[in-house]
PDB file of N, CA and C in Angstrom:
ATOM      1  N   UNK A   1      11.105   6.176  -4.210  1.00  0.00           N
ATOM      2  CA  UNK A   1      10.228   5.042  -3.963  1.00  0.00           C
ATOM      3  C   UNK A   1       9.703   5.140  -2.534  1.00  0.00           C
ATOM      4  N   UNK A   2       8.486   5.372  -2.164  1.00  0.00           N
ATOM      5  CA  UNK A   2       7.546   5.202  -1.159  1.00  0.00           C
ATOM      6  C   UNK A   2       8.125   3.728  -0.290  1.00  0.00           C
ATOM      7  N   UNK A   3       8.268   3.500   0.804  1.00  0.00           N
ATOM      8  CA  UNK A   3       8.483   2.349   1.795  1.00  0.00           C
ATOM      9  C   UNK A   3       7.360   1.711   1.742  1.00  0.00           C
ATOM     10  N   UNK A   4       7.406   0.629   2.210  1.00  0.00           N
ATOM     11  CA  UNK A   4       6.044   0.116   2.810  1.00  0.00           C
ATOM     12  C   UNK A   4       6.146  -0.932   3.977  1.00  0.00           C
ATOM     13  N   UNK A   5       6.144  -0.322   5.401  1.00  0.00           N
ATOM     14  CA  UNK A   5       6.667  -1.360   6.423  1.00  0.00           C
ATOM     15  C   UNK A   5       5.128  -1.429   7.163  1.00  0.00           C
ATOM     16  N   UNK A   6       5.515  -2.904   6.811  1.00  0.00           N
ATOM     17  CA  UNK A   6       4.479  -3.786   6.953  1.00  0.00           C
ATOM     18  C   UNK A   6       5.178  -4.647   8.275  1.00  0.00           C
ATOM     19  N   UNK A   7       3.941  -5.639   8.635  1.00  0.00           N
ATOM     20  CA  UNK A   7       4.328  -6.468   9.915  1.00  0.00           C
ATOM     21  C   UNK A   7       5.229  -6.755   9.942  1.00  0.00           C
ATOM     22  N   UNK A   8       5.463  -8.414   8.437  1.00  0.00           N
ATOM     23  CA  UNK A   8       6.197  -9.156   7.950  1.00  0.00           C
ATOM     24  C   UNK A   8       7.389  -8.590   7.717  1.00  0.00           C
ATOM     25  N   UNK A   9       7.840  -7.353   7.360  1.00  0.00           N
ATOM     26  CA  UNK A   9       8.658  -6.542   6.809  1.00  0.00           C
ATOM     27  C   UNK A   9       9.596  -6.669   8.506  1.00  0.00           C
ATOM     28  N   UNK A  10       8.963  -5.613   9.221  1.00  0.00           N
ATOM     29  CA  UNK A  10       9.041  -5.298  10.492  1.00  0.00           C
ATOM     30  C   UNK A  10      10.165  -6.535  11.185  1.00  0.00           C
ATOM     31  N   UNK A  11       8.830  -7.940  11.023  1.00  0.00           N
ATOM     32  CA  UNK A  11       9.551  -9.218  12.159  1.00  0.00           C
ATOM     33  C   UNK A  11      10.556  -9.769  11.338  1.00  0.00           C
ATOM     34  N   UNK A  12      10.957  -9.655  10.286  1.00  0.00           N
ATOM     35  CA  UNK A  12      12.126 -10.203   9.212  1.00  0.00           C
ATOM     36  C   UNK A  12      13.478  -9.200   9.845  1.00  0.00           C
ATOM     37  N   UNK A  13      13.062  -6.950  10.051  1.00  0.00           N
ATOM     38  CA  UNK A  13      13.974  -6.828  10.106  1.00  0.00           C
ATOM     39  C   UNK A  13      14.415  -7.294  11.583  1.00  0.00           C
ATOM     40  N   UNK A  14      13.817  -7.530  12.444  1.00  0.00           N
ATOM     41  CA  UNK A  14      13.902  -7.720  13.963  1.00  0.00           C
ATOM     42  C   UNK A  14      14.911  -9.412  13.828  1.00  0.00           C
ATOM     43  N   UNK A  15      14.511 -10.185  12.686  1.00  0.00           N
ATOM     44  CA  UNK A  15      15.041 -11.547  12.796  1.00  0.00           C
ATOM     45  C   UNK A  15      16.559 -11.347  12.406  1.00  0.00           C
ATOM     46  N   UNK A  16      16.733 -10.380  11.702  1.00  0.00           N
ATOM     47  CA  UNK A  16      18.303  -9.918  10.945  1.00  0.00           C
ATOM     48  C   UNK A  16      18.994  -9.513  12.322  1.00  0.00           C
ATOM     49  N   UNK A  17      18.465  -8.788  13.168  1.00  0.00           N
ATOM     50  CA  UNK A  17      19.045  -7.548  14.284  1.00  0.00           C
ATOM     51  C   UNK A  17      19.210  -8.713  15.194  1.00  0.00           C
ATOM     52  N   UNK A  18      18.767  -9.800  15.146  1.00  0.00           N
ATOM     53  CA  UNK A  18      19.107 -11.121  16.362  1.00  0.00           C
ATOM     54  C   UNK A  18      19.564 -12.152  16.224  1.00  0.00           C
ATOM     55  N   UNK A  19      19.859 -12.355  14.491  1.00  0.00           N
ATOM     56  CA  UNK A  19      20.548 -13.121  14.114  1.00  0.00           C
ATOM     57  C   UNK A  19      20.016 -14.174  13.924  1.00  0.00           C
ATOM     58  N   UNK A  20      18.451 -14.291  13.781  1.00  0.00           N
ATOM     59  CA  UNK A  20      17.858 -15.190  13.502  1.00  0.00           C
ATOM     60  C   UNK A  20      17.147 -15.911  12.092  1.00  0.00           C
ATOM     61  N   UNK A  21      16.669 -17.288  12.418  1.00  0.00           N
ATOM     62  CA  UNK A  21      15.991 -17.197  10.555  1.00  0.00           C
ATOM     63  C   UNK A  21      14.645 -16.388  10.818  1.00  0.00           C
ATOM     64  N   UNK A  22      14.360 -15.828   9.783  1.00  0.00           N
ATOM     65  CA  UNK A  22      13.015 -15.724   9.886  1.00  0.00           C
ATOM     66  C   UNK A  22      12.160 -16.779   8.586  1.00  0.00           C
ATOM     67  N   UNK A  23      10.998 -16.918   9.029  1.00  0.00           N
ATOM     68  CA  UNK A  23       9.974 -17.827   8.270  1.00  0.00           C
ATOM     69  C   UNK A  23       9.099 -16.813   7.665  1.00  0.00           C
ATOM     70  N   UNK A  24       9.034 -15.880   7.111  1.00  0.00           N
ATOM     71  CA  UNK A  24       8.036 -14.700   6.551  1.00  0.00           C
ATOM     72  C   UNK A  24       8.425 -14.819   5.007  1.00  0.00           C
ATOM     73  N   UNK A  25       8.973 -15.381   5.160  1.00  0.00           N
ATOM     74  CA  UNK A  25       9.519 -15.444   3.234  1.00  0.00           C
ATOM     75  C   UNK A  25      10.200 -14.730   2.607  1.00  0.00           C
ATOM     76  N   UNK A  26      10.500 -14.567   1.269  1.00  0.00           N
ATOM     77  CA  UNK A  26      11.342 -13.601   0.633  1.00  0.00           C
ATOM     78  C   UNK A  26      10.524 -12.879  -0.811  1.00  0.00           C
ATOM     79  N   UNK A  27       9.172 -12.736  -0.847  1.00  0.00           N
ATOM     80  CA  UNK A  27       8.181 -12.176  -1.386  1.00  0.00           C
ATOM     81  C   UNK A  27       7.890 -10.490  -1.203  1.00  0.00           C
ATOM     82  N   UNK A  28       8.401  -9.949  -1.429  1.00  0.00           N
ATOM     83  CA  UNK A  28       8.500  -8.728  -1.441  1.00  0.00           C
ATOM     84  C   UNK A  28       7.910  -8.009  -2.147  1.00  0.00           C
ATOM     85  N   UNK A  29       6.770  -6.928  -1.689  1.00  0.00           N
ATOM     86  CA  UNK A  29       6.266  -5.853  -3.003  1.00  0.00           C
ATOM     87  C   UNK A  29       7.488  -4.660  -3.391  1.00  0.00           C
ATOM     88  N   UNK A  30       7.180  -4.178  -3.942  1.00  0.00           N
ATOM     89  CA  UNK A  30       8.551  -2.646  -4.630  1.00  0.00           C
ATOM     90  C   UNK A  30       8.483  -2.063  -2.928  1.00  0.00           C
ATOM     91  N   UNK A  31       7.294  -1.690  -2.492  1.00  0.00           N
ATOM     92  CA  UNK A  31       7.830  -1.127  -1.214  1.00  0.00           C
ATOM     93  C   UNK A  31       8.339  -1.634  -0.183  1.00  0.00           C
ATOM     94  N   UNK A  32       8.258  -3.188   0.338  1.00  0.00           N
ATOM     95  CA  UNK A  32       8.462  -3.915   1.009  1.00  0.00           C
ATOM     96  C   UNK A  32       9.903  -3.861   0.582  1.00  0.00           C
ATOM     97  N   UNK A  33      10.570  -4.121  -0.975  1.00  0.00           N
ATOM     98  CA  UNK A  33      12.067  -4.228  -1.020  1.00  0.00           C
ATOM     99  C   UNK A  33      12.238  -2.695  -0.652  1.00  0.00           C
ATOM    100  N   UNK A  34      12.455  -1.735  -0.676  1.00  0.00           N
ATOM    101  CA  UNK A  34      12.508  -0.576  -0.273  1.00  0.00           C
ATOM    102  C   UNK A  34      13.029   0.007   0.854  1.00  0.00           C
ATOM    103  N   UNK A  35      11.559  -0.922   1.638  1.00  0.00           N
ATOM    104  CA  UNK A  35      11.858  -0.761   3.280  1.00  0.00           C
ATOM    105  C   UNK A  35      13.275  -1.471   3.763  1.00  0.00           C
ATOM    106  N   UNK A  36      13.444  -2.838   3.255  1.00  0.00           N
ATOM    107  CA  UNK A  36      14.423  -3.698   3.497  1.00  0.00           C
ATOM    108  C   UNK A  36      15.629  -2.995   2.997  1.00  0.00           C
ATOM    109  N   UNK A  37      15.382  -2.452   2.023  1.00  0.00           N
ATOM    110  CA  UNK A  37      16.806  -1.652   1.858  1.00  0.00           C
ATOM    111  C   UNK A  37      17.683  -0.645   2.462  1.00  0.00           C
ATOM    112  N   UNK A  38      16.067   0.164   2.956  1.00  0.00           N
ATOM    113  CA  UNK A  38      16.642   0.678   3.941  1.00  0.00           C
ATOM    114  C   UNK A  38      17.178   1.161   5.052  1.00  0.00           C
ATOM    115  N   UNK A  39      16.031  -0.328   5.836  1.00  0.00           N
ATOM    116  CA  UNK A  39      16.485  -0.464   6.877  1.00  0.00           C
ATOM    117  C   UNK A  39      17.540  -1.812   7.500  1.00  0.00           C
ATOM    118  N   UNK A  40      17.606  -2.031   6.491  1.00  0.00           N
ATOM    119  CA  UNK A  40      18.539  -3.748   6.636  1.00  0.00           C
ATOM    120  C   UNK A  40      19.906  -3.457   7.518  1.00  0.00           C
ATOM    121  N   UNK A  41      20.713  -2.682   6.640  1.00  0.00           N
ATOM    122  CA  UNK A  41      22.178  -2.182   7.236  1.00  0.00           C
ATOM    123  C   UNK A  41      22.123  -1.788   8.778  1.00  0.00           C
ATOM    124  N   UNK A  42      20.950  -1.271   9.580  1.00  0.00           N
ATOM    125  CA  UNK A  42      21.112  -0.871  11.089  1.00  0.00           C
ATOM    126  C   UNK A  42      20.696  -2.294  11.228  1.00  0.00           C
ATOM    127  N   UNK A  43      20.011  -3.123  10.592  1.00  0.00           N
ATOM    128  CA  UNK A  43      19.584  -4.259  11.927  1.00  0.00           C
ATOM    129  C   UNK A  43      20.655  -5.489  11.729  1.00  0.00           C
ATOM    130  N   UNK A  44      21.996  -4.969  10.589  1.00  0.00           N
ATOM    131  CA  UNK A  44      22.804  -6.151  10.853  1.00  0.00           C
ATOM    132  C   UNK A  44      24.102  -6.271  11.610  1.00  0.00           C
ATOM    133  N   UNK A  45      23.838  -6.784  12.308  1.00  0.00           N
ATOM    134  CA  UNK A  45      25.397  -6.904  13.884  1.00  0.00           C
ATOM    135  C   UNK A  45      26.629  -7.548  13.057  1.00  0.00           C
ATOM    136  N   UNK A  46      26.939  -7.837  12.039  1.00  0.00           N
ATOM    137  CA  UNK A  46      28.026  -8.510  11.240  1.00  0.00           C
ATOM    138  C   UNK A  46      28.935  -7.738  10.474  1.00  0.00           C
ATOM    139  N   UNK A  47      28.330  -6.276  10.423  1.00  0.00           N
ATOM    140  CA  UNK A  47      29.225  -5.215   9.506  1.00  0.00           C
ATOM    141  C   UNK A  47      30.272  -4.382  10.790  1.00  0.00           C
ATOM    142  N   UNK A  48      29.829  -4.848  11.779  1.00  0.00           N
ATOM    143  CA  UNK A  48      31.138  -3.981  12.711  1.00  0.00           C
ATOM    144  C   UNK A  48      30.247  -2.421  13.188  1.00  0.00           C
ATOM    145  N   UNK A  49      30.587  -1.944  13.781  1.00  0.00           N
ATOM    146  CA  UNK A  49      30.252  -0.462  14.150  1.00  0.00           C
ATOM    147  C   UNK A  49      30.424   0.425  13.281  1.00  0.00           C
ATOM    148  N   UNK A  50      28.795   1.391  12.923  1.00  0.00           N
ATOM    149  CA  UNK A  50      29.019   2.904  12.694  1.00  0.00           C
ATOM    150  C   UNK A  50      27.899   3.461  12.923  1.00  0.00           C
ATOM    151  N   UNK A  51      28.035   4.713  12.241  1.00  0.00           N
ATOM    152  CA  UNK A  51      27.209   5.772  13.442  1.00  0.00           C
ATOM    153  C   UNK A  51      26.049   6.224  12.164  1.00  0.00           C
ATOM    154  N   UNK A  52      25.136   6.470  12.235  1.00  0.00           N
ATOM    155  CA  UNK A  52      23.842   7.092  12.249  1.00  0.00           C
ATOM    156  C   UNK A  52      23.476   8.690  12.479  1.00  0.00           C
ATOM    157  N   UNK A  53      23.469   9.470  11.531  1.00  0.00           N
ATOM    158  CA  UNK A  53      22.490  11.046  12.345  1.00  0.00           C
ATOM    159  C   UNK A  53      21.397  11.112  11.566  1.00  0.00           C
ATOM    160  N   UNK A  54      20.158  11.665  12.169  1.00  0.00           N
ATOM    161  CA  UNK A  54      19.092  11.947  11.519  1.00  0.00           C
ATOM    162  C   UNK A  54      18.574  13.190  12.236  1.00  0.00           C
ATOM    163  N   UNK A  55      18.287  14.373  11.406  1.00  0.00           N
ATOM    164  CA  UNK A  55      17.636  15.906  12.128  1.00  0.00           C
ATOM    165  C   UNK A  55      16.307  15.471  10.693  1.00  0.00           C
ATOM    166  N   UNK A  56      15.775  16.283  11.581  1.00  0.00           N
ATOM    167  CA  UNK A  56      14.388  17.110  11.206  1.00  0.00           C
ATOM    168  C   UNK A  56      14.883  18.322  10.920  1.00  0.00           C
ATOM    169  N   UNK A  57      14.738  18.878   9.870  1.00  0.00           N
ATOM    170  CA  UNK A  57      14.719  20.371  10.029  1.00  0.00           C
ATOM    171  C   UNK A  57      14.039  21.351   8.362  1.00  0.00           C
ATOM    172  N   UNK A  58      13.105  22.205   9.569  1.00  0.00           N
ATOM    173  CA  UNK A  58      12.629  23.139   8.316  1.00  0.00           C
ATOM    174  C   UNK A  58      13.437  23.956   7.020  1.00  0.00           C
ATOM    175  N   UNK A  59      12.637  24.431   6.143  1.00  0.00           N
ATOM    176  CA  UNK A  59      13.564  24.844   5.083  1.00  0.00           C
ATOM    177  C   UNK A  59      14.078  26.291   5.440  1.00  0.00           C
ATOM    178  N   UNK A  60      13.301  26.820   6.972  1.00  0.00           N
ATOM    179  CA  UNK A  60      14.656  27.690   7.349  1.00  0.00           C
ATOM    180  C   UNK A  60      15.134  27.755   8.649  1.00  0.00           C
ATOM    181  N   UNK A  61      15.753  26.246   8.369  1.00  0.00           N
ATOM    182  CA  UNK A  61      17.114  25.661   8.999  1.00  0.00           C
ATOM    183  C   UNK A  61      16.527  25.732  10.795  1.00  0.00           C
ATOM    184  N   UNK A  62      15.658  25.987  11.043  1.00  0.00           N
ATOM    185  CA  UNK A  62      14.896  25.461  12.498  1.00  0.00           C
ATOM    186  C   UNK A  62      14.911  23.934  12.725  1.00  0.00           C
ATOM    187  N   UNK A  63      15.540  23.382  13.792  1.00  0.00           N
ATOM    188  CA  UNK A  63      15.287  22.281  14.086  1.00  0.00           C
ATOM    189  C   UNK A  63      14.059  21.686  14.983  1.00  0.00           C
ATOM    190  N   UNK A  64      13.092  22.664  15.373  1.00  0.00           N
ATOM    191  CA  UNK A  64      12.194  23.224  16.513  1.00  0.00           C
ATOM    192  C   UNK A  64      11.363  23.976  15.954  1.00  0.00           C
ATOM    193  N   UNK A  65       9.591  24.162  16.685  1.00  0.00           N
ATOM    194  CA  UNK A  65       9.321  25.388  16.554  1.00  0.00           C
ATOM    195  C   UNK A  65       9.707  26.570  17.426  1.00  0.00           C
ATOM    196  N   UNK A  66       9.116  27.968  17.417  1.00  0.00           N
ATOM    197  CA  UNK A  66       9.306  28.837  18.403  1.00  0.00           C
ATOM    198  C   UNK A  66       8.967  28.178  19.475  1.00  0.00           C
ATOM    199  N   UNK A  67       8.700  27.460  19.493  1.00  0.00           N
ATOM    200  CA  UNK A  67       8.106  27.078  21.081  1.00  0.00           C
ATOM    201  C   UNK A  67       8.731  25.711  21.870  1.00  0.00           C
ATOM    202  N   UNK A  68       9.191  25.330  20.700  1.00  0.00           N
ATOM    203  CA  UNK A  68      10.721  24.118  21.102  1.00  0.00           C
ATOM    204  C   UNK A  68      10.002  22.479  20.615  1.00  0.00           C
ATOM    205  N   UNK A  69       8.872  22.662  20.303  1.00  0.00           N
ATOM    206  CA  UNK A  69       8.632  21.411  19.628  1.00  0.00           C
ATOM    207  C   UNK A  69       9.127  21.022  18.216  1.00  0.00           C
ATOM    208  N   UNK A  70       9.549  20.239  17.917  1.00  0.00           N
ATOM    209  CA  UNK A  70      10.068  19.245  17.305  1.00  0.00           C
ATOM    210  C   UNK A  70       9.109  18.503  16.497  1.00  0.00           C
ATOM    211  N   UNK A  71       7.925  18.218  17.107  1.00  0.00           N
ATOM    212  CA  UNK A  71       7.340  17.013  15.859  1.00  0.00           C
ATOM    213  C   UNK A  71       7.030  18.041  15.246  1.00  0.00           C
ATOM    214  N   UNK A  72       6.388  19.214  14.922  1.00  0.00           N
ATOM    215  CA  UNK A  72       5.538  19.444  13.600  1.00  0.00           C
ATOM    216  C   UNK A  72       6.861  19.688  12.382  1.00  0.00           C
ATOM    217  N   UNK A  73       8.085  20.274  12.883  1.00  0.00           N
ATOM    218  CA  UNK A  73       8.812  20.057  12.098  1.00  0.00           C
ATOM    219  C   UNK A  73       9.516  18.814  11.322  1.00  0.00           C
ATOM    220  N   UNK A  74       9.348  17.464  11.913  1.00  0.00           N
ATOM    221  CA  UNK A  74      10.041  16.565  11.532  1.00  0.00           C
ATOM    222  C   UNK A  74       8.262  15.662  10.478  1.00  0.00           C
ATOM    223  N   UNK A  75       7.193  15.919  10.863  1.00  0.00           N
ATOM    224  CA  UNK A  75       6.143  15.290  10.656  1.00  0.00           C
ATOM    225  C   UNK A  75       5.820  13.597  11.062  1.00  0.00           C
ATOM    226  N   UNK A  76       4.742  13.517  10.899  1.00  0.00           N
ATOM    227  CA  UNK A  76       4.590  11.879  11.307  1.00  0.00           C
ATOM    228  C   UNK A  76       5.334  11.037  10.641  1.00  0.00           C
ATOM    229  N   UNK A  77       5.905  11.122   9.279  1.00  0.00           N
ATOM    230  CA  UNK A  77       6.521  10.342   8.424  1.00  0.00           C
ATOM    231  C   UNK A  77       8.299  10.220   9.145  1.00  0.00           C
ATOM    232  N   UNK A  78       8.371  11.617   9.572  1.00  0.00           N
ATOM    233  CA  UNK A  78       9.786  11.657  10.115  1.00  0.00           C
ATOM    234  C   UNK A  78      10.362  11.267  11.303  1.00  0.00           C
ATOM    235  N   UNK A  79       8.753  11.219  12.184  1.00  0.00           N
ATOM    236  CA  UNK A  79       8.892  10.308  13.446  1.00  0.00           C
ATOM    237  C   UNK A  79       8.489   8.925  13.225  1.00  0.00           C
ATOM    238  N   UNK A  80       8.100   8.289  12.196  1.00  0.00           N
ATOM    239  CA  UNK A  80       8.131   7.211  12.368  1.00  0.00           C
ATOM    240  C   UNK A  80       9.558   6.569  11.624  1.00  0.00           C
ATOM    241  N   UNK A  81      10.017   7.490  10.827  1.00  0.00           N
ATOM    242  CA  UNK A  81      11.514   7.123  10.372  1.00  0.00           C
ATOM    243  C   UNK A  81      12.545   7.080  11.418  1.00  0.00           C
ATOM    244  N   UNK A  82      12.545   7.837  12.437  1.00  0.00           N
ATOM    245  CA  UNK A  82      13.269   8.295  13.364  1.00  0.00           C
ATOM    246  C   UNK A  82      12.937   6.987  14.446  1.00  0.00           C
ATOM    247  N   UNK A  83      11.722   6.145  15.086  1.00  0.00           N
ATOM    248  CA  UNK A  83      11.329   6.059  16.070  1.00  0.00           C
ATOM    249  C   UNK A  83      11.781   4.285  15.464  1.00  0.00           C
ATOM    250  N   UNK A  84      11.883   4.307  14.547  1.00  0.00           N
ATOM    251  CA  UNK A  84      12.287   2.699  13.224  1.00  0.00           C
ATOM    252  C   UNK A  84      13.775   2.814  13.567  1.00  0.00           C
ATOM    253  N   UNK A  85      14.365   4.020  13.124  1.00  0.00           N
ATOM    254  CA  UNK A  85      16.233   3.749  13.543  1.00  0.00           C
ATOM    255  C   UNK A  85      16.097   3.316  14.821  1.00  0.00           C
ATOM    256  N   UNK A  86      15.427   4.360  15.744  1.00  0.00           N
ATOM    257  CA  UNK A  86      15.817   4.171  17.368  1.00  0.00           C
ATOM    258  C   UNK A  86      15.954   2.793  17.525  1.00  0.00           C
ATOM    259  N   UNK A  87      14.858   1.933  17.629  1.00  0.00           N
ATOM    260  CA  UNK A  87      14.610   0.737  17.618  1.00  0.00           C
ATOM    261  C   UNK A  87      16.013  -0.477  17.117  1.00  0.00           C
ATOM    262  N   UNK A  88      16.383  -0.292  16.429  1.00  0.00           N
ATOM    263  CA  UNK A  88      17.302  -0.641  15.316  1.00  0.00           C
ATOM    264  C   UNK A  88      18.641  -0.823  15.733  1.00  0.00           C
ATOM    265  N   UNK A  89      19.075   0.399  16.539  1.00  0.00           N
ATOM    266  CA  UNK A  89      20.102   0.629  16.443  1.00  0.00           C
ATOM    267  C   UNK A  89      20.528   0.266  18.278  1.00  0.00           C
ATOM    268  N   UNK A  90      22.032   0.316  18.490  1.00  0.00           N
ATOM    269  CA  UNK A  90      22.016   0.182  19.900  1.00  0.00           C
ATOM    270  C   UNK A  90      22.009   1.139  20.927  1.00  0.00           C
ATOM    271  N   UNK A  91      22.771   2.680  20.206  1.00  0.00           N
ATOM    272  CA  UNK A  91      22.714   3.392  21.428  1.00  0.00           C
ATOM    273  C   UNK A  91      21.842   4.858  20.661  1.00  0.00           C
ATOM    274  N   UNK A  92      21.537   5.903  21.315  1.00  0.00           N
ATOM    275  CA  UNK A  92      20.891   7.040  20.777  1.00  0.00           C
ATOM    276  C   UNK A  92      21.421   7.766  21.354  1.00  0.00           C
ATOM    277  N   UNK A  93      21.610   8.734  21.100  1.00  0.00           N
ATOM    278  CA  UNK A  93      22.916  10.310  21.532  1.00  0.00           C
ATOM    279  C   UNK A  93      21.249  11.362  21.101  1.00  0.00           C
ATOM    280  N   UNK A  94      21.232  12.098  22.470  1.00  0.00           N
ATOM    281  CA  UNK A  94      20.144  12.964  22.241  1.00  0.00           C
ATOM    282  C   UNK A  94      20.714  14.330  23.236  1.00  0.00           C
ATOM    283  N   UNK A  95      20.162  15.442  22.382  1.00  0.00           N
ATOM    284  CA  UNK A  95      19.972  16.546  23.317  1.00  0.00           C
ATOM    285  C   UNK A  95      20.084  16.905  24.360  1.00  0.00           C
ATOM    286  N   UNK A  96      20.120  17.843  25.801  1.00  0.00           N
ATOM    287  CA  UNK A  96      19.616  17.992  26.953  1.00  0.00           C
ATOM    288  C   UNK A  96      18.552  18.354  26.951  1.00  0.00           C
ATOM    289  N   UNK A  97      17.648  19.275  25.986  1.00  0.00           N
ATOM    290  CA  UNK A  97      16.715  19.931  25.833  1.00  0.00           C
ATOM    291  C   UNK A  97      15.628  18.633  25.643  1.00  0.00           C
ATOM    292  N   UNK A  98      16.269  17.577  24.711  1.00  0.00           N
ATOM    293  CA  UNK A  98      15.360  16.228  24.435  1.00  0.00           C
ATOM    294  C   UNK A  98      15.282  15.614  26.320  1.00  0.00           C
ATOM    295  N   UNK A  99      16.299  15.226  26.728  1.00  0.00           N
ATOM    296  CA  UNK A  99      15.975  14.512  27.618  1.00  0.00           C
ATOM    297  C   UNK A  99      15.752  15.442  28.762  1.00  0.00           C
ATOM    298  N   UNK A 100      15.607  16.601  29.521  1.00  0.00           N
ATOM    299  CA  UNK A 100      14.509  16.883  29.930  1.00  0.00           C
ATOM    300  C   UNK A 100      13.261  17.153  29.395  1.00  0.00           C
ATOM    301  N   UNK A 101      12.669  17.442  28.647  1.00  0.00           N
ATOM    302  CA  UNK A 101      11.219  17.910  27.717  1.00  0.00           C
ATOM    303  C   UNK A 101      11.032  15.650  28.013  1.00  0.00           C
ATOM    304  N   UNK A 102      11.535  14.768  27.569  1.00  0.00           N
ATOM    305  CA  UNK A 102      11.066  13.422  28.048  1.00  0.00           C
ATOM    306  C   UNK A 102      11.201  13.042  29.033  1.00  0.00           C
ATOM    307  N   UNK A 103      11.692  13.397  30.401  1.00  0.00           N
ATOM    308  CA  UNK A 103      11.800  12.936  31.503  1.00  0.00           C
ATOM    309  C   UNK A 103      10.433  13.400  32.172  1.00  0.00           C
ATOM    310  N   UNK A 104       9.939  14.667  31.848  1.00  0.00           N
ATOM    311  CA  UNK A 104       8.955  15.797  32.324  1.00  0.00           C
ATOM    312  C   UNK A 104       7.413  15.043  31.860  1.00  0.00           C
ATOM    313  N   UNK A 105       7.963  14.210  30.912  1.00  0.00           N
ATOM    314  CA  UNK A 105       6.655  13.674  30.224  1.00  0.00           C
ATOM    315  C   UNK A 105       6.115  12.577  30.703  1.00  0.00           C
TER     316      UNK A 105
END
């Protein structure tokens, strides 16, 4: 099933992650429940701590290109999956190679 994160989707999961009500309703299309499904569990603070991994990686097993980039392997779909946990979650465990190549930027 295709996601579909929408605004409403978005400020509902942000109202879960703060413990708040939200007023956006409970009207959901198939992708809208989708999204909520699968992003619900990182934005709720009531289940206690656990951990999260997400790679990108080509079908031969490159996490990178030759040249050390990262998005064309993960694609726009995979950075916006990726850039949705970040958000979500509280801490991010990254690379050295990641955090210089973003400090440089």
């Amino acid at each position: 099933m295709q996601i579909e994160m929408t605004h409403k989707i978005w400020s509902h999961l942000l109202h879960i992650r703060h413990g708040t009500v939200c007023t956006c309703g409970d009207s959901w299309s198939c992708g809208e429940k989708a999204a909520l499904d699968l992003y619900s569990p990182l934005a709720r603070r009531d289940q206690g701590p656990f951990a999260v991994a997400q790679i990108g990686q080509s079908l031969d097993g490159r996490v990178a290109t030759v040249t050390g980039d990262a998005r064309d392997v993960s694609g726009p779909d995979g950075l916006a999956h990726l850039h949705r946990i970040r958000a979500l979650v509280d801490g991010v465990i990254i690379g050295v190679r990641t955090a210089l190549h973003d400090s440089l930027a």
